[in-house]
C-alpha atoms as a PDB file:
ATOM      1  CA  UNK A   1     103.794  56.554  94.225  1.00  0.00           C
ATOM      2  CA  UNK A   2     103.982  59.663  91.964  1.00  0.00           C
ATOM      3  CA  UNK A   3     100.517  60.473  92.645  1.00  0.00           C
ATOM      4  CA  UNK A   4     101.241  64.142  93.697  1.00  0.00           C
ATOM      5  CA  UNK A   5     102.675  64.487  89.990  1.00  0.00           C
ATOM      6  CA  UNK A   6      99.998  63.425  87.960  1.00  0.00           C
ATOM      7  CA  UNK A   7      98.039  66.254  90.485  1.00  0.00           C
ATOM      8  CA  UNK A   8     100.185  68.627  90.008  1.00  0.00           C
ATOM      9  CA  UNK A   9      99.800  67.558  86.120  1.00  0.00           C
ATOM     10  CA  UNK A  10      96.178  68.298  86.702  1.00  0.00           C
ATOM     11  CA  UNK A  11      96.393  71.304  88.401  1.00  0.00           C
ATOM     12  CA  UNK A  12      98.412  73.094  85.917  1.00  0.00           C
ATOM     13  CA  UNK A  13      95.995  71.633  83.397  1.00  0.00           C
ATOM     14  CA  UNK A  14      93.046  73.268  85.041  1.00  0.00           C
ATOM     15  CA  UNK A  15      95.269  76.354  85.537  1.00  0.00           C
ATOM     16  CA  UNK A  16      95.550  76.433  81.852  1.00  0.00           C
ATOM     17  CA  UNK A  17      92.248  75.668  81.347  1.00  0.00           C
ATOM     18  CA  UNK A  18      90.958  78.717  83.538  1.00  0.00           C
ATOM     19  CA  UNK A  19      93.303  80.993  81.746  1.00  0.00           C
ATOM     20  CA  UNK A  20      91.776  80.209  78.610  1.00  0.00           C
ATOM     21  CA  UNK A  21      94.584  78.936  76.977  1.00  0.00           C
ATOM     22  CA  UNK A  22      93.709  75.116  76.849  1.00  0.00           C
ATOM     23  CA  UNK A  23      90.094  73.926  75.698  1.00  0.00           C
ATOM     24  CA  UNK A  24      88.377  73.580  78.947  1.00  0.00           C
ATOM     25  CA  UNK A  25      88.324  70.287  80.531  1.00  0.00           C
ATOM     26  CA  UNK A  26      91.004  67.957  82.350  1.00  0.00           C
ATOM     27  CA  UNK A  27      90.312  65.437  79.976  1.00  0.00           C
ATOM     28  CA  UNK A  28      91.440  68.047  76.522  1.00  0.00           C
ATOM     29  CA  UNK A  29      94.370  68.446  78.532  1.00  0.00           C
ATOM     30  CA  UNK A  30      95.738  65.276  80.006  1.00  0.00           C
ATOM     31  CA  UNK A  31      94.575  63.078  77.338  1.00  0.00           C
ATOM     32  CA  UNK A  32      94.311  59.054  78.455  1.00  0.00           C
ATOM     33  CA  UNK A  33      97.238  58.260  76.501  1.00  0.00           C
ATOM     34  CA  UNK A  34      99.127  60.177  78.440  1.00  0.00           C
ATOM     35  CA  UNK A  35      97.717  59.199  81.665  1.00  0.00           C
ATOM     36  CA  UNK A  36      98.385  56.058  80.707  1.00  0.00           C
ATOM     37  CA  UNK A  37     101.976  57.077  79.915  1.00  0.00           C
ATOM     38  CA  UNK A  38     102.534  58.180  82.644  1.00  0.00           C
ATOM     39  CA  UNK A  39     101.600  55.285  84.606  1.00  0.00           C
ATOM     40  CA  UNK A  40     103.396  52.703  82.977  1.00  0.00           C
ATOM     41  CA  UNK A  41     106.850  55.285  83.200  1.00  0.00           C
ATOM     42  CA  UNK A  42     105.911  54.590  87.077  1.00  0.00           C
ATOM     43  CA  UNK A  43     105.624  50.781  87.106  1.00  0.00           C
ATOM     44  CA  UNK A  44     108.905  50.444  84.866  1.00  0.00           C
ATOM     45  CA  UNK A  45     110.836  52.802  87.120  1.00  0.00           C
ATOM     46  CA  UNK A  46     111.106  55.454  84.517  1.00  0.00           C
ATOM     47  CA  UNK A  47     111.318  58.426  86.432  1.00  0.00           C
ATOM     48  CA  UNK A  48     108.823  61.097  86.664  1.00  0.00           C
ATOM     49  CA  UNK A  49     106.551  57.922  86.372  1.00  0.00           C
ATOM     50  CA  UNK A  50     103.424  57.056  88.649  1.00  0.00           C
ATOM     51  CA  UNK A  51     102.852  53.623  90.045  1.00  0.00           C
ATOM     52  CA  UNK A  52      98.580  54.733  90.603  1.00  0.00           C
ATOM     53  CA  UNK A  53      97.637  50.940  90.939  1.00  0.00           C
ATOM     54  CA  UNK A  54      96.162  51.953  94.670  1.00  0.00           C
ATOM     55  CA  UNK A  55      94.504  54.864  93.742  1.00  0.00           C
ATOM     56  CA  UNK A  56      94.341  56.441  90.325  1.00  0.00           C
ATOM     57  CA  UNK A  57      94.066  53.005  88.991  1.00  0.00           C
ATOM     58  CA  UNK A  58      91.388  54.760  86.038  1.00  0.00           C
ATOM     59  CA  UNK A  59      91.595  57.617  83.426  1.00  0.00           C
ATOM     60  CA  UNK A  60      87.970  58.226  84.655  1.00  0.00           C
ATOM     61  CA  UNK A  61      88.935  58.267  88.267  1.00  0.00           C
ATOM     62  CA  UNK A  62      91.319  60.540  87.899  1.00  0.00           C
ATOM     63  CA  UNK A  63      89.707  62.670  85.661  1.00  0.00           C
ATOM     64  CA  UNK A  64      86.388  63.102  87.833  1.00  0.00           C
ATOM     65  CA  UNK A  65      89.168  63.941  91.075  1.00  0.00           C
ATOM     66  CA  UNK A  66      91.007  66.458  88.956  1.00  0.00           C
ATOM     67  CA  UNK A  67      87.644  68.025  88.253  1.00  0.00           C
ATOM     68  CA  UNK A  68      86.415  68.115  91.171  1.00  0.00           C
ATOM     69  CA  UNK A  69      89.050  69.571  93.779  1.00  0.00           C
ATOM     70  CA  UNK A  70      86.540  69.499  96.335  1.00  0.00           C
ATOM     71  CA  UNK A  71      85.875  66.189  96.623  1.00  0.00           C
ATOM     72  CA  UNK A  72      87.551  64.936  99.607  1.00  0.00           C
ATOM     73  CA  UNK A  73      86.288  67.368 101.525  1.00  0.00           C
ATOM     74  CA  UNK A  74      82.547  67.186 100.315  1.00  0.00           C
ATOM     75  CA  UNK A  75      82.264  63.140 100.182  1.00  0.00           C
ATOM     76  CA  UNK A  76      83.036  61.174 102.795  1.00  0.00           C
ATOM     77  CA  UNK A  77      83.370  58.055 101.415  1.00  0.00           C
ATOM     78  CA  UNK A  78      86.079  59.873  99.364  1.00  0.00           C
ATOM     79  CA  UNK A  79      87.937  61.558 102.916  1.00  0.00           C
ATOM     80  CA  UNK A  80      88.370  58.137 104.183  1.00  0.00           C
ATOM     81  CA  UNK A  81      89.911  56.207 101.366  1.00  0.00           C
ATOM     82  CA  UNK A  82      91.857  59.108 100.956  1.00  0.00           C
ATOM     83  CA  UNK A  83      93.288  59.173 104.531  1.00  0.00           C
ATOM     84  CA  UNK A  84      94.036  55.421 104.305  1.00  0.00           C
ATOM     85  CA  UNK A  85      95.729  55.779 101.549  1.00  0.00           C
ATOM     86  CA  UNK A  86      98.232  58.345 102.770  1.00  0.00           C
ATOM     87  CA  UNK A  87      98.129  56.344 106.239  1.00  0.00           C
ATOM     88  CA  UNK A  88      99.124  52.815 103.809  1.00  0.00           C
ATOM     89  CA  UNK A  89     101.415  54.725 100.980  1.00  0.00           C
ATOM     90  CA  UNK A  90     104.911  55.279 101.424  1.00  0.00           C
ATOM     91  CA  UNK A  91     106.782  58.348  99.898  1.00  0.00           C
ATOM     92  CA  UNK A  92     108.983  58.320  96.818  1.00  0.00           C
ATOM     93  CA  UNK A  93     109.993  62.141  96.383  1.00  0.00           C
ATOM     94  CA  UNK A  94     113.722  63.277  96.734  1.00  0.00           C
ATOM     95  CA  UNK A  95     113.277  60.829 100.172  1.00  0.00           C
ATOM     96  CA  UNK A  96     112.050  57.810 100.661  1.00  0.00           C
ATOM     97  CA  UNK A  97     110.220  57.803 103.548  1.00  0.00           C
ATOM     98  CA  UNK A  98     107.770  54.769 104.979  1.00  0.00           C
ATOM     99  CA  UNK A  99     104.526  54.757 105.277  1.00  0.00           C
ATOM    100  CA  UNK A 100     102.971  55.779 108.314  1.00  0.00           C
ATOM    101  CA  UNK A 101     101.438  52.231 109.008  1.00  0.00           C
ATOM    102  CA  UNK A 102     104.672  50.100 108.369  1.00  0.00           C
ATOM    103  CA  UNK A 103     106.246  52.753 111.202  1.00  0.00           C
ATOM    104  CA  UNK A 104     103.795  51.941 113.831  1.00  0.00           C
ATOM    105  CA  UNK A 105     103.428  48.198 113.260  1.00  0.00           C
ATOM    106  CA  UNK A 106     107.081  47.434 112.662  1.00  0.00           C
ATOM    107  CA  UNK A 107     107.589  46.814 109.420  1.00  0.00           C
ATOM    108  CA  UNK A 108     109.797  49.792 108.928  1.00  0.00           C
ATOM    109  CA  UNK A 109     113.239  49.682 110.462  1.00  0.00           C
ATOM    110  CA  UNK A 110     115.437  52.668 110.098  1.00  0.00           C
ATOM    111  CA  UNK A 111     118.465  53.174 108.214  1.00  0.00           C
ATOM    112  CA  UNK A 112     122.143  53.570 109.982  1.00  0.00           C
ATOM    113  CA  UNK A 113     123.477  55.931 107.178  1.00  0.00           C
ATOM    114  CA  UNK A 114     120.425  58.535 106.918  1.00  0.00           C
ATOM    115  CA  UNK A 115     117.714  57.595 109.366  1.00  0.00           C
ATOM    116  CA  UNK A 116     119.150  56.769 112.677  1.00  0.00           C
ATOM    117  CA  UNK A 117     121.750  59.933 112.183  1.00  0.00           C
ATOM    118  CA  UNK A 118     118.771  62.190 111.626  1.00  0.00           C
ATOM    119  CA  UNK A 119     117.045  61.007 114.719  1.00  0.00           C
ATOM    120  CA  UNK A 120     114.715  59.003 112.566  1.00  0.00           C
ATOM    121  CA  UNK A 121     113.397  56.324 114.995  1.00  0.00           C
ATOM    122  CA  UNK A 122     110.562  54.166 114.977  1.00  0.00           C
ATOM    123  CA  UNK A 123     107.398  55.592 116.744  1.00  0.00           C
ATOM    124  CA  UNK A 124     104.314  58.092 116.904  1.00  0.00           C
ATOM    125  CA  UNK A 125     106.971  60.789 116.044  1.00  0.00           C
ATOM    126  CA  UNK A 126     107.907  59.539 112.970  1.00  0.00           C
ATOM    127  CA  UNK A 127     104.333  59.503 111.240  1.00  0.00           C
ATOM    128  CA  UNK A 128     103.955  63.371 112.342  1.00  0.00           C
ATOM    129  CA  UNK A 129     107.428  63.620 110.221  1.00  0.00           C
ATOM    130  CA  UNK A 130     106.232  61.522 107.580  1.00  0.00           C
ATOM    131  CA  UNK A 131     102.930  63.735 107.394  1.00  0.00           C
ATOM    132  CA  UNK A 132     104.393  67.401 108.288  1.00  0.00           C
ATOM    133  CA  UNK A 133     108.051  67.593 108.152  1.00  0.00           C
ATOM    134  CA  UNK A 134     109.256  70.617 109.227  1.00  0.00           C
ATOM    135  CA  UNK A 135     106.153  72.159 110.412  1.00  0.00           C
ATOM    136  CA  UNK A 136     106.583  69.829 113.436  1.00  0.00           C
ATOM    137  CA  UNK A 137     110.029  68.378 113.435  1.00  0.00           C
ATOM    138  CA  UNK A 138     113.182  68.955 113.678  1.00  0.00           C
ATOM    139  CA  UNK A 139     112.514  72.278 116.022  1.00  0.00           C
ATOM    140  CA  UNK A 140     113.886  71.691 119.683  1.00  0.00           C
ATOM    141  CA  UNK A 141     111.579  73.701 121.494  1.00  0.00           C
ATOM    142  CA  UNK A 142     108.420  71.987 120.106  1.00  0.00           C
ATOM    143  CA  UNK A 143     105.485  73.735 117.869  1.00  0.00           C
ATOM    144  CA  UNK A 144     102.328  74.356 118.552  1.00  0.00           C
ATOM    145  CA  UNK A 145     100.753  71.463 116.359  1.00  0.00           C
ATOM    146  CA  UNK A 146     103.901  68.963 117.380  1.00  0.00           C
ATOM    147  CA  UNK A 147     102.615  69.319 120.911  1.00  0.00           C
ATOM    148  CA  UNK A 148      98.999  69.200 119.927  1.00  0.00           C
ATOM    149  CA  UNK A 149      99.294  65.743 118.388  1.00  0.00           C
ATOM    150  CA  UNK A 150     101.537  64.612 121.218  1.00  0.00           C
ATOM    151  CA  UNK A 151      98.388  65.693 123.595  1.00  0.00           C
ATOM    152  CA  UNK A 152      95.985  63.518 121.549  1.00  0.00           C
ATOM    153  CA  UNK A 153      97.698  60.536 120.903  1.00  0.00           C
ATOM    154  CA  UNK A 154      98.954  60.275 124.819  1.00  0.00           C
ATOM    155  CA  UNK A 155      95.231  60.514 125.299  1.00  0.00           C
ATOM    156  CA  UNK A 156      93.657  58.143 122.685  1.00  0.00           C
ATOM    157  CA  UNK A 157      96.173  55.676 123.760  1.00  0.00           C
ATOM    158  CA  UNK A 158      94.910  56.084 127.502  1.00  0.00           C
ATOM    159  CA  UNK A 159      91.574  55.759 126.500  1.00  0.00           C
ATOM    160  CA  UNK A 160      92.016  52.712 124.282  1.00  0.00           C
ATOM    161  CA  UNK A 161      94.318  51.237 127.416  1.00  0.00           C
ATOM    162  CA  UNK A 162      97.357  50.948 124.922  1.00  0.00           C
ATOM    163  CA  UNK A 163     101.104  51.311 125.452  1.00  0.00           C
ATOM    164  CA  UNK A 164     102.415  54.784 123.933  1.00  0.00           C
ATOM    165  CA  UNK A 165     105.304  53.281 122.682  1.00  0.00           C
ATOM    166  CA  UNK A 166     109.040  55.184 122.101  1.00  0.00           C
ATOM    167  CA  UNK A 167     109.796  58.051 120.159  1.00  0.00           C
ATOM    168  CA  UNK A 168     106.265  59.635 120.648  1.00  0.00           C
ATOM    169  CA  UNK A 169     107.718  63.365 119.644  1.00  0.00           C
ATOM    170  CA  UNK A 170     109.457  64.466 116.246  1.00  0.00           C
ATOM    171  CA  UNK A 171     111.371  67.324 118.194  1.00  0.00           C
ATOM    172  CA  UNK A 172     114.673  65.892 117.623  1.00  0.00           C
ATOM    173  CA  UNK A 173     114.323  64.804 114.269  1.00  0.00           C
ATOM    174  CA  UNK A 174     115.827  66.459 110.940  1.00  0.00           C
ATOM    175  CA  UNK A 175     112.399  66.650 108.479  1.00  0.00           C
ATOM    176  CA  UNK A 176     112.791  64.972 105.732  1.00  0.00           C
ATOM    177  CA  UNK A 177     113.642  66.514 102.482  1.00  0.00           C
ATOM    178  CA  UNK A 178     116.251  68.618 104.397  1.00  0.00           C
ATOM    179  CA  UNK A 179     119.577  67.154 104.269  1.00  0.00           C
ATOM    180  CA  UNK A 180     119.064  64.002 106.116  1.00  0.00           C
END
């Protein structure tokens, strides 16, 4: 999904709009012709295009999120479908990567060519590379956060009397997005 564009889209928008330079609003800016545009670039593989089916699937939806940049962090309701979403959504940037949930039930297998020689292996570690890259991975001696999630995962998974599985740490594998 492309979502991230048509955000970025809206940020400049209300960028613009704060300068003074546009006429105010998201919607004067990103009109829903071009929303719609943009979309249907997305779902016909045109690129630059945004497939928003799962969760900009309305001008009005994303019009009220692009006006309101503090919504997931003031509604609730609007933080959780948010964080399944990312959990659910695969990436398509300059890397494809899997979503987080196909990686820890199995549904993702890695690649010879590019996964398996970056270290890329299924497993807790991968979703912290999915979701932080090389804040986390790819760094031998560990960071801070890396080890942090490590902690509470080993301990969730002790609590919940579940198997940690392989590959729990991203130490030892290249970040996506950075030659691999």
């Amino acid at each position: 999904m492309r979502v991230f564009g048509l955000l970025a889209l809206a940020g400049a928008a209300l960028l613009l709009a704060a300068a003074g330079t546009a006429s105010g609003s998201v919607a004067s800016i990103v009109t829903r012709d071009m929303f719609y545009s943009m979309l249907r670039q997305g779902h016909h593989g045109g690129r630059g295009g945004c497939d928003g089916g799962a969760f900009f699937y309305a001008y009005d939806a994303f019009v009220e999120a692009a006006s309101t940049p503090d919504l997931v962090s003031s509604d609730p309701v609007v933080a959780f479908k948010t964080a399944i979403w990312f959990w659910m959504t695969p990436r398509h940037g300059a890397q494809k990567t899997p979503s987080c949930h196909a990686v820890m039930t199995g549904g993702w297998r890695p690649s010879r060519r590019d996964d398996r020689r970056a270290g890329r292996l299924p497993g807790y570690g991968m979703t912290t590379n999915i979701m932080s890259g090389g804040l986390a991975c790819g760094k031998r001696h560990g960071t801070p956060q890396g080890s942090d999630r490590v902690w509470y995962y080993k301990r969730y998974c002790r609590l919940l009397r579940v198997r940690l599985g392989r590959n729990v740490a991203c130490i030892n594998q290249k970040p996506y997005g950075h030659g691999g």
